[in-house]
PDB file of N, CA and C in Angstrom:
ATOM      1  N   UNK A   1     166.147  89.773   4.101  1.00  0.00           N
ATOM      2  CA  UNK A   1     166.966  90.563   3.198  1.00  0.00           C
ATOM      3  C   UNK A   1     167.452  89.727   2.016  1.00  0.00           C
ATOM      4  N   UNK A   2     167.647  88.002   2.532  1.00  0.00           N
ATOM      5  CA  UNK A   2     168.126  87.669   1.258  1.00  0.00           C
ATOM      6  C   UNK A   2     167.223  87.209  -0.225  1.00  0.00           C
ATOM      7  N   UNK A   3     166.604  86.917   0.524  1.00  0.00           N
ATOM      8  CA  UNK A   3     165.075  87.643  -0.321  1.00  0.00           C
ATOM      9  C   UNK A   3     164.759  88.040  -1.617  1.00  0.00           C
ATOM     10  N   UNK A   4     164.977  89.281  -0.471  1.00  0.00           N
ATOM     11  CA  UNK A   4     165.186  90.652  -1.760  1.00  0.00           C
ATOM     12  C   UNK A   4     166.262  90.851  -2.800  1.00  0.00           C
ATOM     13  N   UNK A   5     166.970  90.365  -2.029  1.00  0.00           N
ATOM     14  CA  UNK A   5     168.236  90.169  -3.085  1.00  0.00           C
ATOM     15  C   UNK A   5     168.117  89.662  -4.425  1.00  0.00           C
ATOM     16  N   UNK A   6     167.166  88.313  -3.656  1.00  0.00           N
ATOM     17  CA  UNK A   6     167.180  87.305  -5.332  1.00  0.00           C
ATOM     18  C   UNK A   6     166.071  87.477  -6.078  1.00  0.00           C
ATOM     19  N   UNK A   7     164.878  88.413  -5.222  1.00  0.00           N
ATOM     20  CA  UNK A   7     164.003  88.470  -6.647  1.00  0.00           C
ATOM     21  C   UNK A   7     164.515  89.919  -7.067  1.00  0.00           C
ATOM     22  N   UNK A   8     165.305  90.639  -6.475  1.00  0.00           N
ATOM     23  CA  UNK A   8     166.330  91.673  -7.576  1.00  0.00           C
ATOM     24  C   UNK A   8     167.227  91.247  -8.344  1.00  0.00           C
ATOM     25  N   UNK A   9     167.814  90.332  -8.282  1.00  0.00           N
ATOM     26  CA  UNK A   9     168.712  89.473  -9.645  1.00  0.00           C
ATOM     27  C   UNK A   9     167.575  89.430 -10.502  1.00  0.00           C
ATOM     28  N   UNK A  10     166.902  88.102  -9.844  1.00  0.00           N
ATOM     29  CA  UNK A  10     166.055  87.789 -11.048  1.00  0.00           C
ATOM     30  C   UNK A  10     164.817  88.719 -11.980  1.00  0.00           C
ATOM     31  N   UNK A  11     164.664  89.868 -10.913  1.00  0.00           N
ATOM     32  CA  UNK A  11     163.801  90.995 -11.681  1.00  0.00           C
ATOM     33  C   UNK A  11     164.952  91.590 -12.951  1.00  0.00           C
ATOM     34  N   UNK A  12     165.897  92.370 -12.514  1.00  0.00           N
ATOM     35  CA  UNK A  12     167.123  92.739 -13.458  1.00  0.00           C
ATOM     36  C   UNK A  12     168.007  91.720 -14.299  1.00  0.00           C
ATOM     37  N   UNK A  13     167.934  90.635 -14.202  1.00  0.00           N
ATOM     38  CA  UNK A  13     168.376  89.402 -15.308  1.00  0.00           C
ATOM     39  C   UNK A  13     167.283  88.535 -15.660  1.00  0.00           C
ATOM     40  N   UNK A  14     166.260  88.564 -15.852  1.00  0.00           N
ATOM     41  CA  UNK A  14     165.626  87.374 -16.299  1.00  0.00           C
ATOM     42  C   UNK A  14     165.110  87.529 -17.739  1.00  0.00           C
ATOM     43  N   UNK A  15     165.342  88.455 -18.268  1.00  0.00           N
ATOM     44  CA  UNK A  15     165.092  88.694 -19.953  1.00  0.00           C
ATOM     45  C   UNK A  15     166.685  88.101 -20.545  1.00  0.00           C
ATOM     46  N   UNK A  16     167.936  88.107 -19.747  1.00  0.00           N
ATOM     47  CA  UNK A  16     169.182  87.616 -20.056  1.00  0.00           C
ATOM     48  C   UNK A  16     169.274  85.691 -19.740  1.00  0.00           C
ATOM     49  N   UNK A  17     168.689  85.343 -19.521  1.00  0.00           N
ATOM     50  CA  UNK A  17     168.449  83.914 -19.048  1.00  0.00           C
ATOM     51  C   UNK A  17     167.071  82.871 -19.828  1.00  0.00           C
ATOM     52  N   UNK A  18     167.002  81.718 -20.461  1.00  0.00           N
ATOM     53  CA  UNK A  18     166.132  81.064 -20.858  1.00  0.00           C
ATOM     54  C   UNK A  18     164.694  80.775 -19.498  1.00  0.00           C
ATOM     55  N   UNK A  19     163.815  81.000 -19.740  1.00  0.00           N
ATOM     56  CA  UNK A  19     162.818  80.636 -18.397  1.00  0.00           C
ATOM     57  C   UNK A  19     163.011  79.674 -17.849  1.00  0.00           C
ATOM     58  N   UNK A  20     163.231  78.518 -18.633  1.00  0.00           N
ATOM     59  CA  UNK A  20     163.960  77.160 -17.791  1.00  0.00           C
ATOM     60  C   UNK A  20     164.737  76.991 -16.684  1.00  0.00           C
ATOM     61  N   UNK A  21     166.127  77.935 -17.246  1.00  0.00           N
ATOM     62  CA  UNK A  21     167.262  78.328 -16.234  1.00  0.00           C
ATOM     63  C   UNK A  21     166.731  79.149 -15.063  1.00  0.00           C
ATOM     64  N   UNK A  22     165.608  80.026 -15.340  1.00  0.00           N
ATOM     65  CA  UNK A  22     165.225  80.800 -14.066  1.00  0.00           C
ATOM     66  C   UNK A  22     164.792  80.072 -12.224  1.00  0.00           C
ATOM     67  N   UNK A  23     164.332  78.682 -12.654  1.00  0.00           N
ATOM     68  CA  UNK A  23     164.042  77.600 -11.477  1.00  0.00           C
ATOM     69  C   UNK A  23     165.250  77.519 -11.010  1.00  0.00           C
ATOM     70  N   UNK A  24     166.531  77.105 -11.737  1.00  0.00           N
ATOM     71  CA  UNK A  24     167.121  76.462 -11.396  1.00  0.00           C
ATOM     72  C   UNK A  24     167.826  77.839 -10.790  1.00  0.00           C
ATOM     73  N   UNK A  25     168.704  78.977 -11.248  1.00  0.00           N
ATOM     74  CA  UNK A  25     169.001  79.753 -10.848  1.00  0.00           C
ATOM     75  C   UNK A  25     168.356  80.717  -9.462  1.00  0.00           C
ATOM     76  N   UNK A  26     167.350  80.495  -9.347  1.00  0.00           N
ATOM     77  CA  UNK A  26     166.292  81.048  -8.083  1.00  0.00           C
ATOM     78  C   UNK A  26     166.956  80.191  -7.140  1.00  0.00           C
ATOM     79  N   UNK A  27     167.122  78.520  -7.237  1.00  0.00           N
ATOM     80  CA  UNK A  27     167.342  77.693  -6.577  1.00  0.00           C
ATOM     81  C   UNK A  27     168.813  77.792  -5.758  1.00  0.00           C
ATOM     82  N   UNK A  28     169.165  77.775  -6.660  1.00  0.00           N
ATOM     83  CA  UNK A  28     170.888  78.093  -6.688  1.00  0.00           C
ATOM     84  C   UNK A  28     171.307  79.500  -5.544  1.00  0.00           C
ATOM     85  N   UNK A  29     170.200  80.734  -5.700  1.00  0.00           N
ATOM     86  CA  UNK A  29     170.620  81.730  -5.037  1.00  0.00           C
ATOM     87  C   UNK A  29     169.824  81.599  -3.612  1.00  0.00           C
ATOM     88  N   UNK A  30     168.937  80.696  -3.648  1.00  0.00           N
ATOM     89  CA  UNK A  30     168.671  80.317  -2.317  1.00  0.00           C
ATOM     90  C   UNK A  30     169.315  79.898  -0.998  1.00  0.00           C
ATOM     91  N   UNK A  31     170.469  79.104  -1.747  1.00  0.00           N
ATOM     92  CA  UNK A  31     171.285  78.360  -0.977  1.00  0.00           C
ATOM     93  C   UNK A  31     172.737  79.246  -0.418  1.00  0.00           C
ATOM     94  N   UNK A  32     172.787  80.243  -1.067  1.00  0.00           N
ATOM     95  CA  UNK A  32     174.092  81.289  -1.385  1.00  0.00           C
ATOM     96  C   UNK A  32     173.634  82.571  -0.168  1.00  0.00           C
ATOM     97  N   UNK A  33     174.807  82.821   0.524  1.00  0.00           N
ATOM     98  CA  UNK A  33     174.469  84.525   1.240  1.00  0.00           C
ATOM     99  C   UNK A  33     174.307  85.320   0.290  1.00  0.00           C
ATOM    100  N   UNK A  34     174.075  86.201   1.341  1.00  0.00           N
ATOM    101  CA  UNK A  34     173.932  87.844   0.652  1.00  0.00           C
ATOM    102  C   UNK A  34     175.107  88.440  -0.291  1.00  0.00           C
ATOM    103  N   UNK A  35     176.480  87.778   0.464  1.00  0.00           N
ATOM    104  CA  UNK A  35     177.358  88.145  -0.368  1.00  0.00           C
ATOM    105  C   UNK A  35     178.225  87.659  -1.393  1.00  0.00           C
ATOM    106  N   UNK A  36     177.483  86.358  -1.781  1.00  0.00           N
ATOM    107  CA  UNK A  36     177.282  85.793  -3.114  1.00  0.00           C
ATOM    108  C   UNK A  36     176.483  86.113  -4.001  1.00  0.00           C
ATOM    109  N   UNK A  37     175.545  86.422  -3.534  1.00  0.00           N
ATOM    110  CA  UNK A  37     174.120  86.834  -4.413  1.00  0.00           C
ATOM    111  C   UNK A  37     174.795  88.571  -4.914  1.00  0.00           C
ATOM    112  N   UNK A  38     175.428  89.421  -4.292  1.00  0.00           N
ATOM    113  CA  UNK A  38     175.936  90.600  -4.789  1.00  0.00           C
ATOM    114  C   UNK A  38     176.956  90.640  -5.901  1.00  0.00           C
ATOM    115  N   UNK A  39     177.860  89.381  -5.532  1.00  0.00           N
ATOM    116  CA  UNK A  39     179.201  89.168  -6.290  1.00  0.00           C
ATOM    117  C   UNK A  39     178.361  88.597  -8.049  1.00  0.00           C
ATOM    118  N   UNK A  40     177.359  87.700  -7.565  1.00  0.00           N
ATOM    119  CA  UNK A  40     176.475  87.171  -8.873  1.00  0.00           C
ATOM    120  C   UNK A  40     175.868  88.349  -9.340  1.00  0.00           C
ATOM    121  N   UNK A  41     175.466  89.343  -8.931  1.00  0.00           N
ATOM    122  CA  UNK A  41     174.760  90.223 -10.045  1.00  0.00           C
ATOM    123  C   UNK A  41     175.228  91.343 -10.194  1.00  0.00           C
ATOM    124  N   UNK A  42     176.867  91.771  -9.909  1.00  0.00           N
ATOM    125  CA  UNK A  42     177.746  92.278 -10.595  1.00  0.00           C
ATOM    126  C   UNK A  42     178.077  92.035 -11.813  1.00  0.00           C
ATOM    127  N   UNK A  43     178.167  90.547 -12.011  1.00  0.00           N
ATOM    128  CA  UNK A  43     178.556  89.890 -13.382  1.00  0.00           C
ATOM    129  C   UNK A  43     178.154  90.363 -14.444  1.00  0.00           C
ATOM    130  N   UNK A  44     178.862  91.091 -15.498  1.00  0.00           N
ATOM    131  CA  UNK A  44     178.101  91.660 -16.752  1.00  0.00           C
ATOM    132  C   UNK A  44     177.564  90.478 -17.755  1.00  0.00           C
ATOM    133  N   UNK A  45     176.253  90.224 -17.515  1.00  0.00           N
ATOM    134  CA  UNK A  45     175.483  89.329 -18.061  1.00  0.00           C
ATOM    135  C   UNK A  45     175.426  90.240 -19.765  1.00  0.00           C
ATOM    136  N   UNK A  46     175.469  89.607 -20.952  1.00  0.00           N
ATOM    137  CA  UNK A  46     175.353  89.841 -22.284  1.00  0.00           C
ATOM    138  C   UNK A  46     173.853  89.857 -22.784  1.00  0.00           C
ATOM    139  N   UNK A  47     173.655  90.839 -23.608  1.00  0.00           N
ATOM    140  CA  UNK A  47     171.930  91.384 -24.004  1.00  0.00           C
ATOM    141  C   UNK A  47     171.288  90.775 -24.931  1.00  0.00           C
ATOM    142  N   UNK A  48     170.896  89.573 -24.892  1.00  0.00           N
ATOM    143  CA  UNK A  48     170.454  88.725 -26.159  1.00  0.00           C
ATOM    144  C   UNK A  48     170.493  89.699 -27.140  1.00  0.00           C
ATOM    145  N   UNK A  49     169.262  90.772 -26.882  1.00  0.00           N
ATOM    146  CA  UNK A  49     169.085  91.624 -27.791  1.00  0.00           C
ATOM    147  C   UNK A  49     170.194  92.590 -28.624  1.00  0.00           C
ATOM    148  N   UNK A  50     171.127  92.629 -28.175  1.00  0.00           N
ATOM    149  CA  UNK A  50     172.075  93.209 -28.418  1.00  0.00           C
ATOM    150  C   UNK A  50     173.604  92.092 -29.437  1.00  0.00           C
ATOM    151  N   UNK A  51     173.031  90.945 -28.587  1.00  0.00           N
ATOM    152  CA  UNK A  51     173.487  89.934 -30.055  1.00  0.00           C
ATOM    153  C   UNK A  51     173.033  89.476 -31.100  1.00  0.00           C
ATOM    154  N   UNK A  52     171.484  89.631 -30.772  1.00  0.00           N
ATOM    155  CA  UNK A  52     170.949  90.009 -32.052  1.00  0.00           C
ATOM    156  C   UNK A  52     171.082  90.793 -33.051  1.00  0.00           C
ATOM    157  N   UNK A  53     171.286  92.289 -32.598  1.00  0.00           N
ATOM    158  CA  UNK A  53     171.378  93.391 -33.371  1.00  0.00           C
ATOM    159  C   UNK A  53     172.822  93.169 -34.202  1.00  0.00           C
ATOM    160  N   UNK A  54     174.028  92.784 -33.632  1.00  0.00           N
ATOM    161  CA  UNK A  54     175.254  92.259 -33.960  1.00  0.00           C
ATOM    162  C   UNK A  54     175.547  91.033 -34.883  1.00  0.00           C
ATOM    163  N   UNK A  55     174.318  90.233 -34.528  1.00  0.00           N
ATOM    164  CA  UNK A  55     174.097  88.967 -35.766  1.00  0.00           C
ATOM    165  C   UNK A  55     173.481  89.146 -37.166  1.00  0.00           C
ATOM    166  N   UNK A  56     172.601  90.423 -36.855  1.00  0.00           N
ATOM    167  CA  UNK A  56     172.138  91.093 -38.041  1.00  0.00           C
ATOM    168  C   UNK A  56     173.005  91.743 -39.091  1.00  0.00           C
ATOM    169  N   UNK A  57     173.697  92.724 -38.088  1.00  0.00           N
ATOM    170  CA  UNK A  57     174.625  93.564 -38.997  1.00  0.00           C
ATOM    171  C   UNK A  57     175.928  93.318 -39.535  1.00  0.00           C
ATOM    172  N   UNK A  58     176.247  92.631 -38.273  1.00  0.00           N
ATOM    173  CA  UNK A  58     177.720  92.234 -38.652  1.00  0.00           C
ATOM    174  C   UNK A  58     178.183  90.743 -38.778  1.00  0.00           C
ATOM    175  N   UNK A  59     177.452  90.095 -38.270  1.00  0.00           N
ATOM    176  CA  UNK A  59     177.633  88.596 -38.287  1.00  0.00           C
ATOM    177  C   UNK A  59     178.786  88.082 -37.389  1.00  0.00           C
ATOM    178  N   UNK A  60     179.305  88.466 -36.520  1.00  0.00           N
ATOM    179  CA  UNK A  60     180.338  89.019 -35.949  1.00  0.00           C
ATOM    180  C   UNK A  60     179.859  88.215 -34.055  1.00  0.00           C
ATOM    181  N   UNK A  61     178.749  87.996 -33.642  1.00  0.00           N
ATOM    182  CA  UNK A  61     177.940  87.826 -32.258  1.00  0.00           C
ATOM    183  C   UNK A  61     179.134  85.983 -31.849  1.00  0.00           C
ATOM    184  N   UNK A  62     178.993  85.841 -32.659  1.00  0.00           N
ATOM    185  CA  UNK A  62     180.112  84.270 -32.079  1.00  0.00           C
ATOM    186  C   UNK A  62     180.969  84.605 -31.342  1.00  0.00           C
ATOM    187  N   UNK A  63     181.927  85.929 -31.737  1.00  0.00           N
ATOM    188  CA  UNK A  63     182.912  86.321 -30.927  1.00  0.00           C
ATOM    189  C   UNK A  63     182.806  86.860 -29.659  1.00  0.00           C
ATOM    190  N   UNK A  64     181.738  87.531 -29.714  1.00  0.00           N
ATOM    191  CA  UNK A  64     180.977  87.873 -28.613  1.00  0.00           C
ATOM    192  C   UNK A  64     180.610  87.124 -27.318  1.00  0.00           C
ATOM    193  N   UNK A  65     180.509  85.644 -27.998  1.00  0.00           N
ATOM    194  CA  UNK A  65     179.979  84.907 -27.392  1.00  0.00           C
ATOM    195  C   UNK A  65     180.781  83.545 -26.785  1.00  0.00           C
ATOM    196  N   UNK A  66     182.383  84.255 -27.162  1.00  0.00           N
ATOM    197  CA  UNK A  66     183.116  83.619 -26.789  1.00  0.00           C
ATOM    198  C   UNK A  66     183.445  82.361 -27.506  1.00  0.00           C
ATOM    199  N   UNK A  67     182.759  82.083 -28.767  1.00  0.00           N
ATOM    200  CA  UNK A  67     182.890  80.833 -29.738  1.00  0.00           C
ATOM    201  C   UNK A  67     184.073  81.373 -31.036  1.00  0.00           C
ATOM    202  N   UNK A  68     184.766  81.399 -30.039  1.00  0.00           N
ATOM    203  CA  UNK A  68     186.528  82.142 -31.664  1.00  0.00           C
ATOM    204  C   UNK A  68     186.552  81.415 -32.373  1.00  0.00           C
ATOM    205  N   UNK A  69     186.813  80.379 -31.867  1.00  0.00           N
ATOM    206  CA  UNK A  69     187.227  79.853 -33.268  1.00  0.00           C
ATOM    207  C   UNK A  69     185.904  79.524 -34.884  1.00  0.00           C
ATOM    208  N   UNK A  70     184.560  79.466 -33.867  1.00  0.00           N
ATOM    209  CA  UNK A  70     183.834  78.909 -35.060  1.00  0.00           C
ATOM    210  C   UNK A  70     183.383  80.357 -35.749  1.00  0.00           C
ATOM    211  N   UNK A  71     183.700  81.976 -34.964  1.00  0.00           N
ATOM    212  CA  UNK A  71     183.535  82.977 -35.430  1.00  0.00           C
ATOM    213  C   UNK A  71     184.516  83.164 -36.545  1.00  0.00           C
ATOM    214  N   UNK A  72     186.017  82.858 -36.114  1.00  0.00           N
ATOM    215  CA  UNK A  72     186.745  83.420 -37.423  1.00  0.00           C
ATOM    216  C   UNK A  72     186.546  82.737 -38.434  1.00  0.00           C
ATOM    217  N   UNK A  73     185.849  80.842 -38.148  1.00  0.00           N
ATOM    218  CA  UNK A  73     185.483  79.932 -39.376  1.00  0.00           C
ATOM    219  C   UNK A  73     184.871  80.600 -40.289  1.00  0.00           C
ATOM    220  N   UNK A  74     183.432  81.158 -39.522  1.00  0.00           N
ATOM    221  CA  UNK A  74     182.368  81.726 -40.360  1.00  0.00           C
ATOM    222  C   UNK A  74     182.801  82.845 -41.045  1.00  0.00           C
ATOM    223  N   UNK A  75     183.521  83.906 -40.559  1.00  0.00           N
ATOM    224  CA  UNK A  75     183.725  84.872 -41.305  1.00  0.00           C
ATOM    225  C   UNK A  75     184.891  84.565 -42.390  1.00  0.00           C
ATOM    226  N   UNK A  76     185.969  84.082 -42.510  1.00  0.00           N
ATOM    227  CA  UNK A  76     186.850  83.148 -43.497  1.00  0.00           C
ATOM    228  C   UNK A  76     185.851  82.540 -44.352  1.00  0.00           C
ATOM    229  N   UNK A  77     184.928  81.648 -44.414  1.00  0.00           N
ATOM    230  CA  UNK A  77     183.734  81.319 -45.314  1.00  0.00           C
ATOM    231  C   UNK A  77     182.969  82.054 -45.775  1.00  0.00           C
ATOM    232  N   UNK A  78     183.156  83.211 -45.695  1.00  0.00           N
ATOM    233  CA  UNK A  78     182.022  84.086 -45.867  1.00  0.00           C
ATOM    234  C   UNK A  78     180.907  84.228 -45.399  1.00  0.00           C
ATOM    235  N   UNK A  79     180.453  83.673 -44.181  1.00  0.00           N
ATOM    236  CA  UNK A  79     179.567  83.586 -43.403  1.00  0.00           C
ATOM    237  C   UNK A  79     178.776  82.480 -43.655  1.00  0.00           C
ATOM    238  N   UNK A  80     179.825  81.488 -44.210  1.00  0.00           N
ATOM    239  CA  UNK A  80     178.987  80.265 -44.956  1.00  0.00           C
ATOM    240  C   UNK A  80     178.215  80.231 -45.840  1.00  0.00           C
ATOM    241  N   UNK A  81     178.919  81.346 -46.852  1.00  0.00           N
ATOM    242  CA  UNK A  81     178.129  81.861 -48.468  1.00  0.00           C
ATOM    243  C   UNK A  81     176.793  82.296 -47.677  1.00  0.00           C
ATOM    244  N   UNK A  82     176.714  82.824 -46.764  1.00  0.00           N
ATOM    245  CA  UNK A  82     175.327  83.338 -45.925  1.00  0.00           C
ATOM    246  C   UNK A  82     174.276  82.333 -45.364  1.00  0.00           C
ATOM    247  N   UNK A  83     174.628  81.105 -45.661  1.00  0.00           N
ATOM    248  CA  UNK A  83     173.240  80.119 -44.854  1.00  0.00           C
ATOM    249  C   UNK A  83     174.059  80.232 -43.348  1.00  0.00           C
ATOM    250  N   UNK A  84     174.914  80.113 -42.916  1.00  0.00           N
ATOM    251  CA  UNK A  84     175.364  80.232 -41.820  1.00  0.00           C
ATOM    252  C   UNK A  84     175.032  81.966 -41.111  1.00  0.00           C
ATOM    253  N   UNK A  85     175.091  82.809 -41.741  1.00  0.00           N
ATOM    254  CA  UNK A  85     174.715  84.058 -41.330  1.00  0.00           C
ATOM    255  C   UNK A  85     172.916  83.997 -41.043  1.00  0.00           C
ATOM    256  N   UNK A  86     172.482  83.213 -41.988  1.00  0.00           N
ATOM    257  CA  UNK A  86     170.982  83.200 -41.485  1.00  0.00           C
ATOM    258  C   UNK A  86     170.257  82.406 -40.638  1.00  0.00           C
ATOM    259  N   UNK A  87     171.112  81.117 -40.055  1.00  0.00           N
ATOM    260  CA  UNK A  87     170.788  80.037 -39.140  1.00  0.00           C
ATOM    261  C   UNK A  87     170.892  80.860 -37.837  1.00  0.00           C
ATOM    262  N   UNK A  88     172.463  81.643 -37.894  1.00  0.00           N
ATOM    263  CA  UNK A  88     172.731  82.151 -36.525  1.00  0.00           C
ATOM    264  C   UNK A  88     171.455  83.629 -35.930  1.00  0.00           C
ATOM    265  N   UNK A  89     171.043  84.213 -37.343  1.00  0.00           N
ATOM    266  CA  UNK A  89     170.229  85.193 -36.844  1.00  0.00           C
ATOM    267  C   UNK A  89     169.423  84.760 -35.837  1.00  0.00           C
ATOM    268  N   UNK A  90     169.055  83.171 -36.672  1.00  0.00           N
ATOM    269  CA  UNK A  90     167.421  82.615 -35.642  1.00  0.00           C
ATOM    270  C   UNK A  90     168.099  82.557 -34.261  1.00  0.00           C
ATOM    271  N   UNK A  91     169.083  81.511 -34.235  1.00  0.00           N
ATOM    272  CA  UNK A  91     169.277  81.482 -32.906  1.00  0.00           C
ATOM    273  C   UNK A  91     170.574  82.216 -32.029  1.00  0.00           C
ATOM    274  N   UNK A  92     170.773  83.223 -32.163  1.00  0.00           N
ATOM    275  CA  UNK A  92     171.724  84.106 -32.157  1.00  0.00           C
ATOM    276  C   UNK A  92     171.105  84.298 -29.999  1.00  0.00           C
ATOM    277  N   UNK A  93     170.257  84.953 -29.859  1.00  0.00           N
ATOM    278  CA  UNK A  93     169.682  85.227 -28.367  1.00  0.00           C
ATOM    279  C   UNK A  93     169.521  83.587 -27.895  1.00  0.00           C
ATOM    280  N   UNK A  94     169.203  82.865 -28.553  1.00  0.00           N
ATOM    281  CA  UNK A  94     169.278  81.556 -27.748  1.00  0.00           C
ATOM    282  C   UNK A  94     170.463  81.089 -26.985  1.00  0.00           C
ATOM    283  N   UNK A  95     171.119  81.248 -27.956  1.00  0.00           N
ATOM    284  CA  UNK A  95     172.770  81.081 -27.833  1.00  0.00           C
ATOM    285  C   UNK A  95     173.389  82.020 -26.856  1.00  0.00           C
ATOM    286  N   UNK A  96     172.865  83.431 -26.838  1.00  0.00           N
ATOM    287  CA  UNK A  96     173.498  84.154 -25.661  1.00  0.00           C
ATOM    288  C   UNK A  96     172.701  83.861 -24.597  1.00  0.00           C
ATOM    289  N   UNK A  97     171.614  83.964 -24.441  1.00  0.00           N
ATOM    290  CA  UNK A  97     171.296  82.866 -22.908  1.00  0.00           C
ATOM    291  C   UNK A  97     171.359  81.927 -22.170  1.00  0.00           C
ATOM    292  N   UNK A  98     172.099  80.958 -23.404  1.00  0.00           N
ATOM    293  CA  UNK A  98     173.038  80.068 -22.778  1.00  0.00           C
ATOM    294  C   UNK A  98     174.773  80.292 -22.367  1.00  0.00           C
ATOM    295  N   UNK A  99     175.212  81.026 -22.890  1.00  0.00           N
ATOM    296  CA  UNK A  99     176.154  81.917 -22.606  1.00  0.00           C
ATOM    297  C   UNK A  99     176.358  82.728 -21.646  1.00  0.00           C
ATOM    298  N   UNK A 100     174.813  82.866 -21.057  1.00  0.00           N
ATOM    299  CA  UNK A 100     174.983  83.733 -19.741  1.00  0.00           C
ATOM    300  C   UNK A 100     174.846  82.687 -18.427  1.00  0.00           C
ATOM    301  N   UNK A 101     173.822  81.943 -18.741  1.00  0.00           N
ATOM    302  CA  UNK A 101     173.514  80.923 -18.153  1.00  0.00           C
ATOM    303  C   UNK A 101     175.045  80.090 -17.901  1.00  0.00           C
ATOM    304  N   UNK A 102     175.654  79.686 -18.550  1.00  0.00           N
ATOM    305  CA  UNK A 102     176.951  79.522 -18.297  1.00  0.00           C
ATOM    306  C   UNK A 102     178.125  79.897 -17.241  1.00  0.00           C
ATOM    307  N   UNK A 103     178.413  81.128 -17.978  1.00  0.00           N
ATOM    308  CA  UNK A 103     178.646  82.477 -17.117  1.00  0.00           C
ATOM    309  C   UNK A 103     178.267  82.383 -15.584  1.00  0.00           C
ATOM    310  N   UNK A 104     176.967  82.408 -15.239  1.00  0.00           N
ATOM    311  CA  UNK A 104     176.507  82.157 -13.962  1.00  0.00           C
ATOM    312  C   UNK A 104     176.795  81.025 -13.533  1.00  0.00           C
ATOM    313  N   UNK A 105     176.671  79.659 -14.039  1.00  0.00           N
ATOM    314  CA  UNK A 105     176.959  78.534 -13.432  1.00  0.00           C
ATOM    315  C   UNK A 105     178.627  78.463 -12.827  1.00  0.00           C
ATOM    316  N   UNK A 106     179.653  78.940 -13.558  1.00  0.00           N
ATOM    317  CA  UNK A 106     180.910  78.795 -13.549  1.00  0.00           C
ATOM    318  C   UNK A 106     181.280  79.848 -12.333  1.00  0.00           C
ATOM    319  N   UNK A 107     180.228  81.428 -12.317  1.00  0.00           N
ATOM    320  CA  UNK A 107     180.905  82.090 -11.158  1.00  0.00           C
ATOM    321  C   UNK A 107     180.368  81.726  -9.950  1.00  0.00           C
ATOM    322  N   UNK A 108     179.137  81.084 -10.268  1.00  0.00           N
ATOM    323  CA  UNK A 108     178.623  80.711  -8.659  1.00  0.00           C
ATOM    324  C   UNK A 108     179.407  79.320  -8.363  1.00  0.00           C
ATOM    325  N   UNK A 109     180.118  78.838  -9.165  1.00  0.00           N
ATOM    326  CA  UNK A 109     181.221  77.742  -8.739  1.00  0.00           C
ATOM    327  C   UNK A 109     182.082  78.126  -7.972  1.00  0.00           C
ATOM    328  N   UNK A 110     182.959  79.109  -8.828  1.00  0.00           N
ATOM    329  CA  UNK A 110     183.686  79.660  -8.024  1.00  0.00           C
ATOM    330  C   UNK A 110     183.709  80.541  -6.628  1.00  0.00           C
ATOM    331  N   UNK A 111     182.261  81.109  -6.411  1.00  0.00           N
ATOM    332  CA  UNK A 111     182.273  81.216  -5.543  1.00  0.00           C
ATOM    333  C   UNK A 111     181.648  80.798  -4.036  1.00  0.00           C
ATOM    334  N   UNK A 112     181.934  79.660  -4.241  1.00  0.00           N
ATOM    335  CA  UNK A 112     181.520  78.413  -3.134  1.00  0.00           C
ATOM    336  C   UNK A 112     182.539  77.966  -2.572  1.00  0.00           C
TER     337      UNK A 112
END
């Protein structure tokens, strides 16, 4: 059963996670019960894609991403006269998969 569990995380989160992190996270839920592995994929993991769409329009995804202070920088600068609005487009989903990746590391801390 526990199994199933973790290639259902990782079927339903692995477009939210860098492929790298996916070894290590497989690894991680190996070692964890069933009722860690449930408490972990409750966690509202963030939609790269969806900070993308937010880095596009609004420039706004830092906050999102839990980076305040360098969000209100950028927007006070004007988004860094826009070279800063166009650096973050590129790596805007990079940045939230490490953000989730995060996220996961800190709750499967806590729940050990």
């Amino acid at each position: 059963m526990e199994r199933d569990r973790i290639n259902m995380f990782l079927a339903c989160n692995a477009d939210k996670f860098e492929p790298a992190a996916l070894v290590s996270i497989k690894e991680q839920l190996e070692r964890m019960s069933d009722d860690q592995i449930v408490a972990l994929a409750s966690v509202n993991y963030t939609d790269p894609t969806l900070i993308l769409v937010i880095a596009i329009l609004l420039g706004w995804e830092r906050l999102f991403l839990n980076d305040i202070a360098l969000g209100i920088l950028k927007i006070l600068t004007c988004y860094g006269f826009g070279i800063w609005w166009l650096i973050d487009i590129f790596t805007a989903t990079g940045r939230a998969k490490q953000y989730n990746y995060r996220r996961f590391q800190s709750t499967a801390a806590m729940l050990r």
